[in-house]
N, C-alpha and C. Protein backbone atom coordinates (compact mmCIF):
# COMPACT_ATOMS: atom_id res chain seq x y z
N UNK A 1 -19.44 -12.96 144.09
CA UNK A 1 -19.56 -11.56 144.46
C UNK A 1 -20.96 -11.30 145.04
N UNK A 2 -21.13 -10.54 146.38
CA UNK A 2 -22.50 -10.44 146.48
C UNK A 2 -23.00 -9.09 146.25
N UNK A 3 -23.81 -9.67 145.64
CA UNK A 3 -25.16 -8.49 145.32
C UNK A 3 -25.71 -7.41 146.18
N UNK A 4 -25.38 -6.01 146.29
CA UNK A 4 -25.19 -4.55 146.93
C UNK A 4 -27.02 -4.67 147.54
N UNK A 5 -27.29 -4.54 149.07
CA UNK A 5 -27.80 -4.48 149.32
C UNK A 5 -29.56 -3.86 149.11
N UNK A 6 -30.39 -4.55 148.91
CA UNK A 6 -31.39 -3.68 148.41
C UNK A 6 -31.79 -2.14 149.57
N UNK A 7 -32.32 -1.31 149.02
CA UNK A 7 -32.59 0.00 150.01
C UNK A 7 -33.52 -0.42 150.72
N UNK A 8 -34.36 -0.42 152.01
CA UNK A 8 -35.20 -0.52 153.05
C UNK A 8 -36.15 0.36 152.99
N UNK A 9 -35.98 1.56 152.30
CA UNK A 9 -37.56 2.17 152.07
C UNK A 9 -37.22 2.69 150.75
N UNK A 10 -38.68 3.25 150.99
CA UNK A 10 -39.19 4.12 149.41
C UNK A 10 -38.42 5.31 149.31
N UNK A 11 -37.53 5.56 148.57
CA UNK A 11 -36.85 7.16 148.44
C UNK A 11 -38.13 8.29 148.24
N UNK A 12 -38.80 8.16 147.77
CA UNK A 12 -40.06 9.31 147.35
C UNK A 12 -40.47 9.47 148.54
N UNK A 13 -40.87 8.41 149.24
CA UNK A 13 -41.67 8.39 150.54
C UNK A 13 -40.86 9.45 151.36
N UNK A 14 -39.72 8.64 151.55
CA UNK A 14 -38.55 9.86 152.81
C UNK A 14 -38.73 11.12 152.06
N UNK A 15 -38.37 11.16 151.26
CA UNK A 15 -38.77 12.80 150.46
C UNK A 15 -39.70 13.64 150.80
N UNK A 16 -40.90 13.07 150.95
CA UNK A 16 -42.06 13.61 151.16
C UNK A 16 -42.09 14.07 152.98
N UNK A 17 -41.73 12.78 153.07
CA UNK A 17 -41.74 12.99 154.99
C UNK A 17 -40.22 14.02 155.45
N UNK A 18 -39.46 14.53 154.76
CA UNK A 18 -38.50 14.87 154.55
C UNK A 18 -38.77 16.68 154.79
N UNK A 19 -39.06 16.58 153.06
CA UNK A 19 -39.80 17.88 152.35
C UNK A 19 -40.95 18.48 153.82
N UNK A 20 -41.85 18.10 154.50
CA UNK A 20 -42.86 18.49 155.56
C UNK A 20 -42.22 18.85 156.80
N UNK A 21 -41.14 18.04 156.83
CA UNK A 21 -40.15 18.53 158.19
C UNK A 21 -39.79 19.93 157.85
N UNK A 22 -39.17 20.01 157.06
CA UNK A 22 -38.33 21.32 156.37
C UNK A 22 -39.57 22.31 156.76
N UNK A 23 -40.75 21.91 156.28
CA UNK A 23 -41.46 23.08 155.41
C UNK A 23 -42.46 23.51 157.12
N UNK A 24 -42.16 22.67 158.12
CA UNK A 24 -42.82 22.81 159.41
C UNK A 24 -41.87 23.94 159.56
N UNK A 25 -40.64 23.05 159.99
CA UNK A 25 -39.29 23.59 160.83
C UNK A 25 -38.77 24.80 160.36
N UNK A 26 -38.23 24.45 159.00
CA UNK A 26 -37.42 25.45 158.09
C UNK A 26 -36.36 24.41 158.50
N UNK A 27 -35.55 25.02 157.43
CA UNK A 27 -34.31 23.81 157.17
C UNK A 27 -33.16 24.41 158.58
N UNK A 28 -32.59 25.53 158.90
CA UNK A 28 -31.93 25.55 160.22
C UNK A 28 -33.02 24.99 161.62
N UNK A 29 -33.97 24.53 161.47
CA UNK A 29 -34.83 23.97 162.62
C UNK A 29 -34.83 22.47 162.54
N UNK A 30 -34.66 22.31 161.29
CA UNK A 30 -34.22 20.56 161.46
C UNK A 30 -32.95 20.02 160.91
N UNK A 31 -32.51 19.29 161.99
CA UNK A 31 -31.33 19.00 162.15
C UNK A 31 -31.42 17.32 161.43
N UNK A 32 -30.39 17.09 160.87
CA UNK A 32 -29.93 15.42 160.59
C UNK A 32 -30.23 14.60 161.67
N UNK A 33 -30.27 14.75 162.97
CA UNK A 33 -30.95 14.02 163.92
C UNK A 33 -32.48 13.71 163.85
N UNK A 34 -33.43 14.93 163.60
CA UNK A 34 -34.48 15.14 163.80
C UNK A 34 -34.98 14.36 162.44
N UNK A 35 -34.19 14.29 161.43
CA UNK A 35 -34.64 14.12 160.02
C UNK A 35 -34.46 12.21 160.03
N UNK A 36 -33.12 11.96 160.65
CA UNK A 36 -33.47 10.64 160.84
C UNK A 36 -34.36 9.49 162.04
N UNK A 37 -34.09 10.24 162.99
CA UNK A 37 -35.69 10.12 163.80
C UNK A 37 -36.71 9.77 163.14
N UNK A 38 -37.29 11.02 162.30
CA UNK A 38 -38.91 11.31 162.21
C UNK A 38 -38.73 10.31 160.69
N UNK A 39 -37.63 10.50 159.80
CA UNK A 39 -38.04 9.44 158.64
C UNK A 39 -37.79 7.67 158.68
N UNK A 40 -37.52 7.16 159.92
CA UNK A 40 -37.03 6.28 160.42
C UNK A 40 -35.86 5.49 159.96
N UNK A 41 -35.06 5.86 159.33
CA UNK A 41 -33.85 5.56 158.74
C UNK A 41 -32.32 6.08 159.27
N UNK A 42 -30.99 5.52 159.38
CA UNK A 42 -29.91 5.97 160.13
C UNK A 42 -29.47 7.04 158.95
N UNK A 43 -28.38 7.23 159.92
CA UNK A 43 -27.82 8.82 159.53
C UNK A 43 -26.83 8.06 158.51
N UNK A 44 -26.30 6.87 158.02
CA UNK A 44 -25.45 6.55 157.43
C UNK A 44 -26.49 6.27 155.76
N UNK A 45 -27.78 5.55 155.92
CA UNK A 45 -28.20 5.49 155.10
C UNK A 45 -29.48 7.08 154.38
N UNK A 46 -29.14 7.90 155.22
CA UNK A 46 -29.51 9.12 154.65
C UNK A 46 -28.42 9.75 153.87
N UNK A 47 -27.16 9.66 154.34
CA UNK A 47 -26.54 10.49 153.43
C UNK A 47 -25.77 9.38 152.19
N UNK A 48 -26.20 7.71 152.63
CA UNK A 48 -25.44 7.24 151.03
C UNK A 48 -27.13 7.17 150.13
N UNK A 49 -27.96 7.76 150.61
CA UNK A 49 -29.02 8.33 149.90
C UNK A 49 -28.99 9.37 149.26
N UNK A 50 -28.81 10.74 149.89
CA UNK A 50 -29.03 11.88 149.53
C UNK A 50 -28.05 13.08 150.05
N UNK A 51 -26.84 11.94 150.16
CA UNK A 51 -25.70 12.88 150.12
C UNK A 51 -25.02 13.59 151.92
N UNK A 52 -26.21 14.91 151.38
CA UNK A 52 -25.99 15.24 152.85
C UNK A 52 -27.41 15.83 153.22
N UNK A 53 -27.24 17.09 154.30
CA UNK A 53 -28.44 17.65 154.72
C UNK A 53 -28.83 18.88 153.30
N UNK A 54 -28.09 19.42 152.81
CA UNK A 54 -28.31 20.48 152.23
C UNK A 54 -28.81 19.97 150.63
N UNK A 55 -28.36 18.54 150.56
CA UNK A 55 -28.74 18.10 148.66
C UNK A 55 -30.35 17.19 149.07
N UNK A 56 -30.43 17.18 150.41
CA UNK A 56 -31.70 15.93 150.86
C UNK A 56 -32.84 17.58 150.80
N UNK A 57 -32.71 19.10 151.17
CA UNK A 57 -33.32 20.25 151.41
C UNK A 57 -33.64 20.27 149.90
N UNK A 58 -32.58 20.49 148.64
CA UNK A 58 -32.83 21.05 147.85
C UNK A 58 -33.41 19.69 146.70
N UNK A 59 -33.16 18.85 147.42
CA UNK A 59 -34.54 17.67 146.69
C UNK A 59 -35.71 17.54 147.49
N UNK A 60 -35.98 18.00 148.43
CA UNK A 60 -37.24 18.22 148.94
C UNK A 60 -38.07 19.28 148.48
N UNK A 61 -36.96 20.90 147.81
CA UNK A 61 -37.57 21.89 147.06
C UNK A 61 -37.85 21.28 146.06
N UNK A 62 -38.09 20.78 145.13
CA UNK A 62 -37.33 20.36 144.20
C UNK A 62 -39.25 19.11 144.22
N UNK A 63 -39.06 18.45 145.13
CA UNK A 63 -40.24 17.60 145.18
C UNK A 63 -41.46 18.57 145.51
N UNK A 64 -41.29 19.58 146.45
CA UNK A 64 -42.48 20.06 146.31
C UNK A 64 -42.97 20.72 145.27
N UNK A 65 -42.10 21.13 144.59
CA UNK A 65 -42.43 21.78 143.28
C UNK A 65 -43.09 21.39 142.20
N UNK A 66 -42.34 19.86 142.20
CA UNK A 66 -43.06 19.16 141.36
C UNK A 66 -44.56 18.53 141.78
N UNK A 67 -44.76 18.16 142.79
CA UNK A 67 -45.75 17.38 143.31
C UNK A 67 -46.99 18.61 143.87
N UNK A 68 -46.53 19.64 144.55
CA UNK A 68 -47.71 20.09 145.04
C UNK A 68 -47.53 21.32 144.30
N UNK A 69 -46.80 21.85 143.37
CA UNK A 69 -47.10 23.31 143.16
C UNK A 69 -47.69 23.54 141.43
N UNK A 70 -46.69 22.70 140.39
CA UNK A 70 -46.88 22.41 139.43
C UNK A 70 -48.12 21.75 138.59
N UNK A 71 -48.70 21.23 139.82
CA UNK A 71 -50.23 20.57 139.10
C UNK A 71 -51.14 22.02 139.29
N UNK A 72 -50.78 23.28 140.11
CA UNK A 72 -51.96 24.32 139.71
C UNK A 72 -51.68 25.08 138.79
N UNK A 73 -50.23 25.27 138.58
CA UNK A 73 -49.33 26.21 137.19
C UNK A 73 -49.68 25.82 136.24
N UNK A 74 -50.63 24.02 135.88
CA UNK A 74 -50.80 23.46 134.85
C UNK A 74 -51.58 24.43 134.09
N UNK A 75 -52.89 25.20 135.23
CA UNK A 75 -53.67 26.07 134.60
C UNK A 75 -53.57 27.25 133.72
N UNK A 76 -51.70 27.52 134.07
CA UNK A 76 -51.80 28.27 133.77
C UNK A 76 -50.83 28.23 131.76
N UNK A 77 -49.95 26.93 132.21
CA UNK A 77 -49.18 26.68 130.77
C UNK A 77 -50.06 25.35 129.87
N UNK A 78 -51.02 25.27 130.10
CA UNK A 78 -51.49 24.18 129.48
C UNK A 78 -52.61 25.31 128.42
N UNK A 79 -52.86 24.26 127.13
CA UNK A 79 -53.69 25.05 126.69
C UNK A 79 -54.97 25.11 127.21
N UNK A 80 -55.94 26.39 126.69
CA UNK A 80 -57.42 26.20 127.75
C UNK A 80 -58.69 27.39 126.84
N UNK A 81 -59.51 27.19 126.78
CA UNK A 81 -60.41 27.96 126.35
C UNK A 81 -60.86 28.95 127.50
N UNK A 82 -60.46 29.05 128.44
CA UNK A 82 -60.74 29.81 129.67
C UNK A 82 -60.23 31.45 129.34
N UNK A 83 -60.56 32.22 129.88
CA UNK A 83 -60.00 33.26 130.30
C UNK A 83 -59.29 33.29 130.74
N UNK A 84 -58.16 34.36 131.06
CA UNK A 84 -56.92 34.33 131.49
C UNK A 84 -57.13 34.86 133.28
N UNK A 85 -58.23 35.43 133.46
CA UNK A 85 -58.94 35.42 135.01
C UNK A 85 -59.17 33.96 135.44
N UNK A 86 -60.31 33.44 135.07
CA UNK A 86 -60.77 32.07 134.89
C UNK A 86 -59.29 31.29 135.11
N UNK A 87 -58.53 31.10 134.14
CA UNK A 87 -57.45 30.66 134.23
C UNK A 87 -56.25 30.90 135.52
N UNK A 88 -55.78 32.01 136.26
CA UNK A 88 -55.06 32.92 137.05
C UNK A 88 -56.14 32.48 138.30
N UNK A 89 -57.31 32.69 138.54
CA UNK A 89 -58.30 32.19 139.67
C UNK A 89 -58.46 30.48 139.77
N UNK A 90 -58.22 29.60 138.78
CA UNK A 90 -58.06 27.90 139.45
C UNK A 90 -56.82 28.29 139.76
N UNK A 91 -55.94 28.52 139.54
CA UNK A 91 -54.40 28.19 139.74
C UNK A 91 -53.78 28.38 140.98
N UNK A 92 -54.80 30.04 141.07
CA UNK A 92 -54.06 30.60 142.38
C UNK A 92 -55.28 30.17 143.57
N UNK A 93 -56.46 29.76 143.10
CA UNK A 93 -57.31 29.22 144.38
C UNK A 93 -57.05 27.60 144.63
N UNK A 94 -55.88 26.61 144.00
CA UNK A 94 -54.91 25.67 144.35
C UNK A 94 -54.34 26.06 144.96
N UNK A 95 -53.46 27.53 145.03
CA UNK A 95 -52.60 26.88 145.87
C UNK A 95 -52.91 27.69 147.28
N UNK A 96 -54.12 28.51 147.38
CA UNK A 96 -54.63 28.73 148.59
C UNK A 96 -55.22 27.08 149.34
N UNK A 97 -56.05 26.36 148.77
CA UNK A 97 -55.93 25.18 149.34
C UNK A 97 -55.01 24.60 149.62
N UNK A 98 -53.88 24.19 149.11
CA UNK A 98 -52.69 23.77 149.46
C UNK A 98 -51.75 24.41 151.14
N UNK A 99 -51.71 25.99 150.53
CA UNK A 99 -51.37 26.89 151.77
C UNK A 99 -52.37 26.50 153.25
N UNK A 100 -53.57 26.16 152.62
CA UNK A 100 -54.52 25.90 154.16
C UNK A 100 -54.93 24.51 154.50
N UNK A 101 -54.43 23.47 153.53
CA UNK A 101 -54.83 22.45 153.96
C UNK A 101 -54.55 21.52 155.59
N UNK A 102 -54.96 20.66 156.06
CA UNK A 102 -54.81 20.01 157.05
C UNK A 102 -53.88 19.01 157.37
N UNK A 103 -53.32 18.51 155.78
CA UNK A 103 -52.88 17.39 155.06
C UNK A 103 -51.45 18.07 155.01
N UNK A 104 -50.69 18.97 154.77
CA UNK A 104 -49.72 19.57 155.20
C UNK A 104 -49.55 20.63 155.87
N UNK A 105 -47.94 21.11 156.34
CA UNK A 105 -48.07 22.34 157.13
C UNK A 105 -48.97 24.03 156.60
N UNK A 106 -48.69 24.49 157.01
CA UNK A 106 -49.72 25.26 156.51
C UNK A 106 -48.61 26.21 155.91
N UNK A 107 -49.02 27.21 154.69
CA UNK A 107 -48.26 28.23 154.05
C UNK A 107 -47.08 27.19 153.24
N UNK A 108 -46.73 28.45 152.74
CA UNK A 108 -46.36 27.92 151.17
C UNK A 108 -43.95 27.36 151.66
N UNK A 109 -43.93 26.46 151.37
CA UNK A 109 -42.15 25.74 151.49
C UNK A 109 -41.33 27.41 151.02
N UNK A 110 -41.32 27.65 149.67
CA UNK A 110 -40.71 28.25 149.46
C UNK A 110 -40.48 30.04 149.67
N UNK A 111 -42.12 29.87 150.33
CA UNK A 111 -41.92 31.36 150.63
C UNK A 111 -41.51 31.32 152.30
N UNK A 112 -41.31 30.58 153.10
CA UNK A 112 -40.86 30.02 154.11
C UNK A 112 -39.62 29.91 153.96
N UNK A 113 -38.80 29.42 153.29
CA UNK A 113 -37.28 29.07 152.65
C UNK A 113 -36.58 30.26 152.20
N UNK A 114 -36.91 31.22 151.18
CA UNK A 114 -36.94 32.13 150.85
C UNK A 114 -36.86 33.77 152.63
N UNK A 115 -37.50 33.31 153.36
CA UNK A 115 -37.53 34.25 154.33
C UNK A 115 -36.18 34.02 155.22
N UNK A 116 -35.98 32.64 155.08
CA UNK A 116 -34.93 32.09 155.79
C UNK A 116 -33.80 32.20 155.10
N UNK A 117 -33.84 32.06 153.72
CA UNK A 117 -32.35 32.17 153.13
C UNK A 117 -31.25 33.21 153.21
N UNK A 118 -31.33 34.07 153.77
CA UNK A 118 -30.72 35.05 154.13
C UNK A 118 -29.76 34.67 155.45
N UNK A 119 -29.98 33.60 156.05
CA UNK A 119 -29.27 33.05 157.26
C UNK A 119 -27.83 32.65 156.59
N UNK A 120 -26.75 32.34 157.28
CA UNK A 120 -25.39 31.99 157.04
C UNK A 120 -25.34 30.36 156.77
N UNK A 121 -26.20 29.90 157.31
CA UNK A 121 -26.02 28.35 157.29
C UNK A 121 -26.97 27.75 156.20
N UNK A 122 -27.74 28.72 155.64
CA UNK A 122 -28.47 28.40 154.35
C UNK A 122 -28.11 27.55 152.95
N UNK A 123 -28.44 26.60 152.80
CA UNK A 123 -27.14 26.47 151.06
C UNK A 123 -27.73 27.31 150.07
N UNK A 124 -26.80 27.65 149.66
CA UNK A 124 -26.59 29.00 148.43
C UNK A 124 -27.00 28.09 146.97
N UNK A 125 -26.87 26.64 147.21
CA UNK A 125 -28.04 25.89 145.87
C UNK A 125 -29.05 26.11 145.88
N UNK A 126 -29.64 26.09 147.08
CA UNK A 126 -30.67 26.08 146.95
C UNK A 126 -31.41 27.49 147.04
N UNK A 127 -30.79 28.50 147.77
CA UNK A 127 -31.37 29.57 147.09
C UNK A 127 -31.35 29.76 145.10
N UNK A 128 -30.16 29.58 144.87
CA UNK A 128 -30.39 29.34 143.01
C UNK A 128 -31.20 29.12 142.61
N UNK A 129 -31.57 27.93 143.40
CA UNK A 129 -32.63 26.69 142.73
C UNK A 129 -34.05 27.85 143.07
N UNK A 130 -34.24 28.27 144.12
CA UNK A 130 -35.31 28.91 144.50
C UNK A 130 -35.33 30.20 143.03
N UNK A 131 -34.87 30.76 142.91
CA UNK A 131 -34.53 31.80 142.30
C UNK A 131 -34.62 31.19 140.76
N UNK A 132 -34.07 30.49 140.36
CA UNK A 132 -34.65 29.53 139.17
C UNK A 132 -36.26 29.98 138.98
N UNK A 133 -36.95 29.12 139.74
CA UNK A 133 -38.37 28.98 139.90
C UNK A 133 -38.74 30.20 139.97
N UNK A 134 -38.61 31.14 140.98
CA UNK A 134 -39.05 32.34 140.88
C UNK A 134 -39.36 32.96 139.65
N UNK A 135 -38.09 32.75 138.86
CA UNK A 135 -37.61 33.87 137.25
C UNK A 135 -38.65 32.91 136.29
N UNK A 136 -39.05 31.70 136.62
CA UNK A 136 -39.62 30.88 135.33
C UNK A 136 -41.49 31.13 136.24
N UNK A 137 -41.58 31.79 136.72
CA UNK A 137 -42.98 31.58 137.39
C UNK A 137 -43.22 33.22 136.85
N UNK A 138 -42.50 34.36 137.15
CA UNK A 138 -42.25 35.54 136.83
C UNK A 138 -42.77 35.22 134.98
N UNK A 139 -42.13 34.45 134.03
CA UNK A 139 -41.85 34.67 132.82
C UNK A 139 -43.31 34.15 132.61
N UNK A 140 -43.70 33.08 133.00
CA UNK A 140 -44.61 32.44 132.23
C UNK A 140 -45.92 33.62 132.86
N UNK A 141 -45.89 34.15 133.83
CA UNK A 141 -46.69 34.90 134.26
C UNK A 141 -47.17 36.93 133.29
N UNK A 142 -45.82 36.64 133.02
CA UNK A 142 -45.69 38.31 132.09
C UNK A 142 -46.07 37.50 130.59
N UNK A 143 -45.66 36.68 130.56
CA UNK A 143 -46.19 36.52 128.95
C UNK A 143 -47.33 36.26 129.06
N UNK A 144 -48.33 35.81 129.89
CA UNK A 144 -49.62 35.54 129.41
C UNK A 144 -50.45 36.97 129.75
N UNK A 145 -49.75 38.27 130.43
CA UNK A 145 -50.14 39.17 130.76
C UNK A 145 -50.26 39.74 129.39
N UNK A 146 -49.20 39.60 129.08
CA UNK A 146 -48.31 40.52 127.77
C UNK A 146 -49.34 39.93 126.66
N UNK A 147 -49.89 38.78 126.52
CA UNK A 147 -50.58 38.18 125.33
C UNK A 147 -52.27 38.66 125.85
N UNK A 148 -52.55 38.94 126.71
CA UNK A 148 -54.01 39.55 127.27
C UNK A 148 -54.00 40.76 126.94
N UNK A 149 -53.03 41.60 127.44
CA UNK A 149 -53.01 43.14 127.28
C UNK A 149 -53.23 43.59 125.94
N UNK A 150 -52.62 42.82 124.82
CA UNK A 150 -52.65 42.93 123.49
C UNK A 150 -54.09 42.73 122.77
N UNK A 151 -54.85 42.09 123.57
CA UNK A 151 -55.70 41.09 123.10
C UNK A 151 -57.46 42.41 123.98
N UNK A 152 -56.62 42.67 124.67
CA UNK A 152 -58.41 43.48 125.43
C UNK A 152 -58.41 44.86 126.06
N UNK A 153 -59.34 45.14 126.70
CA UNK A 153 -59.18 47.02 126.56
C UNK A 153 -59.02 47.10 128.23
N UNK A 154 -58.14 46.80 128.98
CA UNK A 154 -57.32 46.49 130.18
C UNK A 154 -56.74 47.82 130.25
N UNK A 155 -57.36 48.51 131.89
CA UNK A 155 -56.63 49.70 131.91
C UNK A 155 -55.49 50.25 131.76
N UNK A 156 -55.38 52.14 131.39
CA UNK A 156 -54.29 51.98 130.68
C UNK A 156 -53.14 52.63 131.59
N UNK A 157 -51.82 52.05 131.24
CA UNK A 157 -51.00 52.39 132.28
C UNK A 157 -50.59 50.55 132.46
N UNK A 158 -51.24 49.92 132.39
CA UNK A 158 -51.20 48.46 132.81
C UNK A 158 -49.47 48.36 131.83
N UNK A 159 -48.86 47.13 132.50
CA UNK A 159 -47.83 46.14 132.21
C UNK A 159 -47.85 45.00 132.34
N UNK A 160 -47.39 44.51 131.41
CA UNK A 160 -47.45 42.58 132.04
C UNK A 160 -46.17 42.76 132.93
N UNK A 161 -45.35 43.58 133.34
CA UNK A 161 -44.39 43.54 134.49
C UNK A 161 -45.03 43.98 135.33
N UNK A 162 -45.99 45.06 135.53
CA UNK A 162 -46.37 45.27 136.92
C UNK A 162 -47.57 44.44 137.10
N UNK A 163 -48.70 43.83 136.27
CA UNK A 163 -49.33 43.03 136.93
C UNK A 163 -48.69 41.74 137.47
N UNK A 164 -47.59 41.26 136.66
CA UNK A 164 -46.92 40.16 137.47
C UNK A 164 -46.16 40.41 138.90
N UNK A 165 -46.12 41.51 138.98
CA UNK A 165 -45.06 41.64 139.94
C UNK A 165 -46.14 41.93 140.89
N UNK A 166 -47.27 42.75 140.66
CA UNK A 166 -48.74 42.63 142.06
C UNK A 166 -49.06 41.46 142.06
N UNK A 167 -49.14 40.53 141.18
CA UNK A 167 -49.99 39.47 141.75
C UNK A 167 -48.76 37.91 142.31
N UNK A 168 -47.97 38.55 142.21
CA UNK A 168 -47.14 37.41 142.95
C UNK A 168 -46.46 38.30 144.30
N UNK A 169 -46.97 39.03 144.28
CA UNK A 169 -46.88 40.00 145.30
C UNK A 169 -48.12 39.73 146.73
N UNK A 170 -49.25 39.60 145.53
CA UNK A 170 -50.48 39.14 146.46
C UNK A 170 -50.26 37.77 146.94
N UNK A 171 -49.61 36.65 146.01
CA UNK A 171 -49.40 35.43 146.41
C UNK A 171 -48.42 35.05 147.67
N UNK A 172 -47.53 35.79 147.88
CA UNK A 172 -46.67 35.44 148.99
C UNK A 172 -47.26 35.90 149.89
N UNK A 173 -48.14 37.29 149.97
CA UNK A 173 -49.25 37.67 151.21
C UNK A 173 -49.86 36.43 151.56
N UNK A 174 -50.59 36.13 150.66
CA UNK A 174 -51.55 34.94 151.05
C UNK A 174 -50.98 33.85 151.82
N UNK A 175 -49.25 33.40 151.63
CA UNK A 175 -49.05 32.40 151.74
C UNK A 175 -48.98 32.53 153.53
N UNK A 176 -48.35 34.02 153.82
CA UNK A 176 -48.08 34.37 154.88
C UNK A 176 -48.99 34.54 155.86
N UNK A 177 -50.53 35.07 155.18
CA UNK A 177 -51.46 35.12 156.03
C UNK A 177 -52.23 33.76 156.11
N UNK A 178 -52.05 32.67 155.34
CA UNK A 178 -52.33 31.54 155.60
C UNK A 178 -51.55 30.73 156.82
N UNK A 179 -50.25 30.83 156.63
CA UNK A 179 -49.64 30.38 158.26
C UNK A 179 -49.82 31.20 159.38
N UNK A 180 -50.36 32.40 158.97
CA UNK A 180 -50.97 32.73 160.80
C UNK A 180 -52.06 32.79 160.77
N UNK A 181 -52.88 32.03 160.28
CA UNK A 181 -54.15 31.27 160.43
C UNK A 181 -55.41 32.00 159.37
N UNK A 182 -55.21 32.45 158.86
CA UNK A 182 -56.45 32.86 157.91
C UNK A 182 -57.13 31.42 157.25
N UNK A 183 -58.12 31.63 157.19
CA UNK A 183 -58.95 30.25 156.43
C UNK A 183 -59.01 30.50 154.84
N UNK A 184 -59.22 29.22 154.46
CA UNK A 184 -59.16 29.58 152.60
C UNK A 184 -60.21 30.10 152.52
N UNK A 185 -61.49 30.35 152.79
CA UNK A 185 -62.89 31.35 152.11
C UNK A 185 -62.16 32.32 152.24
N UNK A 186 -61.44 33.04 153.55
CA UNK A 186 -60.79 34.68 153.55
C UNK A 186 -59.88 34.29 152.49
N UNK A 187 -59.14 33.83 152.55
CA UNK A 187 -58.19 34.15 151.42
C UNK A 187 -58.49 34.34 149.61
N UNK A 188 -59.13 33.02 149.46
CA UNK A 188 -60.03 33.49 148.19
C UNK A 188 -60.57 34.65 147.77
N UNK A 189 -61.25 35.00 149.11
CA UNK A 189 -62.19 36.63 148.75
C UNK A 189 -61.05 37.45 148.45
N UNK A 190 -59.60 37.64 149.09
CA UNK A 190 -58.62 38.36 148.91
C UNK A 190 -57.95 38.17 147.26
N UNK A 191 -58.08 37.17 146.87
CA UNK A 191 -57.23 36.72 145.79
C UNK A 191 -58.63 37.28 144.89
N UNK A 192 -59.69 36.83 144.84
CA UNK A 192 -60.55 37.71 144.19
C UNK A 192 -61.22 39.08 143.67
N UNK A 193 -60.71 39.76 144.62
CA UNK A 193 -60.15 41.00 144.67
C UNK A 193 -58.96 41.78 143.75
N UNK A 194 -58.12 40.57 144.57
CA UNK A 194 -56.60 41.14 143.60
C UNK A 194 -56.91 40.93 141.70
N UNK A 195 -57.81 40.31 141.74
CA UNK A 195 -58.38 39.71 140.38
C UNK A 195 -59.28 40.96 139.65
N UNK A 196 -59.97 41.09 140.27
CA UNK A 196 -61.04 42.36 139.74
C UNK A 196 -60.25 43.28 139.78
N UNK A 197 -59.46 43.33 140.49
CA UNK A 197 -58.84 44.74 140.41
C UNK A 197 -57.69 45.08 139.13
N UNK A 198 -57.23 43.51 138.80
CA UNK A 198 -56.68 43.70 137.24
C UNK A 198 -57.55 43.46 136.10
N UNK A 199 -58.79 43.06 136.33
CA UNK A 199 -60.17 42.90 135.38
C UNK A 199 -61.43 43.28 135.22
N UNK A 200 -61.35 43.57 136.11
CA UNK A 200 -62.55 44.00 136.52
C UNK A 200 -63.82 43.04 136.89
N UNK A 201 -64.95 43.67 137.70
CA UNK A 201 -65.78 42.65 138.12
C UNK A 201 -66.75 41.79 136.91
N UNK A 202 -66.22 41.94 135.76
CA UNK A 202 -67.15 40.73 135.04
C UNK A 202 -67.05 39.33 135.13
């Protein structure tokens, strides 16, 4: 009996080169042609890889999440002697570097994906999947509001629902004014702002 062919590349690798197409293009801008082109592999061994176009999209969400978004959230679910500013300012000045780096496209996959999902040819997993993340970024975000508010003399009127909901409010700004070219010093000063303005300038 012979032994099932070994695979010819790195699955992570195509992922990655995969995941950057998407996050240039948007997923109706790249086509299964363009995807096997640019990752150098045939259209037969992309989909006994990853199925099809729409399960290869929502493992590319799926990778960026893990790889580029989750190492700044660390700041925010890991334990820390920091302040919860201190803490909320590394996290969210990651992923302004990320949004402006050189090293990928610029602005953020999912708030890109998210603008697009509303199209007909969209997969409806992967909005879920988006929407998943959203509700668990939302939660972990109100509870550490909700555990501050309790904790310090934070103006009154404040919510851990409405500061979560301004400051991920400010985050998709950023992501947006980062793809039409703002530099990370502007953006920082902006996110710094949005900061004092739930803490004030100490």
């Amino acid at each position: 009996m012979k032994a099932g062919r070994k695979r010819a590349f790195d699955k992570e690798v195509v992922l990655d080169k995969a995941m950057r197409l998407f996050w240039a293009n948007g997923y109706s801008g790249t086509s299964v042609a363009n995807l096997s082109s640019e990752l150098g592999i045939n259209t037969s061994s992309l989909y006994g890889t990853f199925v099809n176009k729409e399960q290869l999209f929502k493992d590319a969400l799926a990778h960026y999440q893990k790889q580029y978004v989750e190492v700044n959230y660390r700041h925010l679910v890991e334990p820390s002697d920091a302040t919860l500013k201190a803490r909320l300012q590394a996290c969210f000045y990651g992923l302004i570097e990320l949004f402006t780096s050189d090293e990928t496209p610029r602005g953020c996959l999912l708030v890109k994906s998210f603008n697009e999902s509303d199209s007909v040819a969209f997969p409806e997993d992967a909005v879920v999947y988006m929407k998943k993340l959203g509700t668990e970024t939302q939660q972990t975000l109100t509870g550490l509001f909700a555990s501050d508010i309790a904790k310090t003399d934070m103006p009154q009127g404040q919510t851990a629902q409405k500061l979560t909901n301004y400051l991920l409010s400010v985050s998709y700004g950023l992501a947006v004014q980062a793809k039409v070219g703002l530099v990370e010093d502007e953006l920082k000063s902006v996110l710094d702002h949005a900061l004092n303005s739930i803490f004030g300038y100490s």
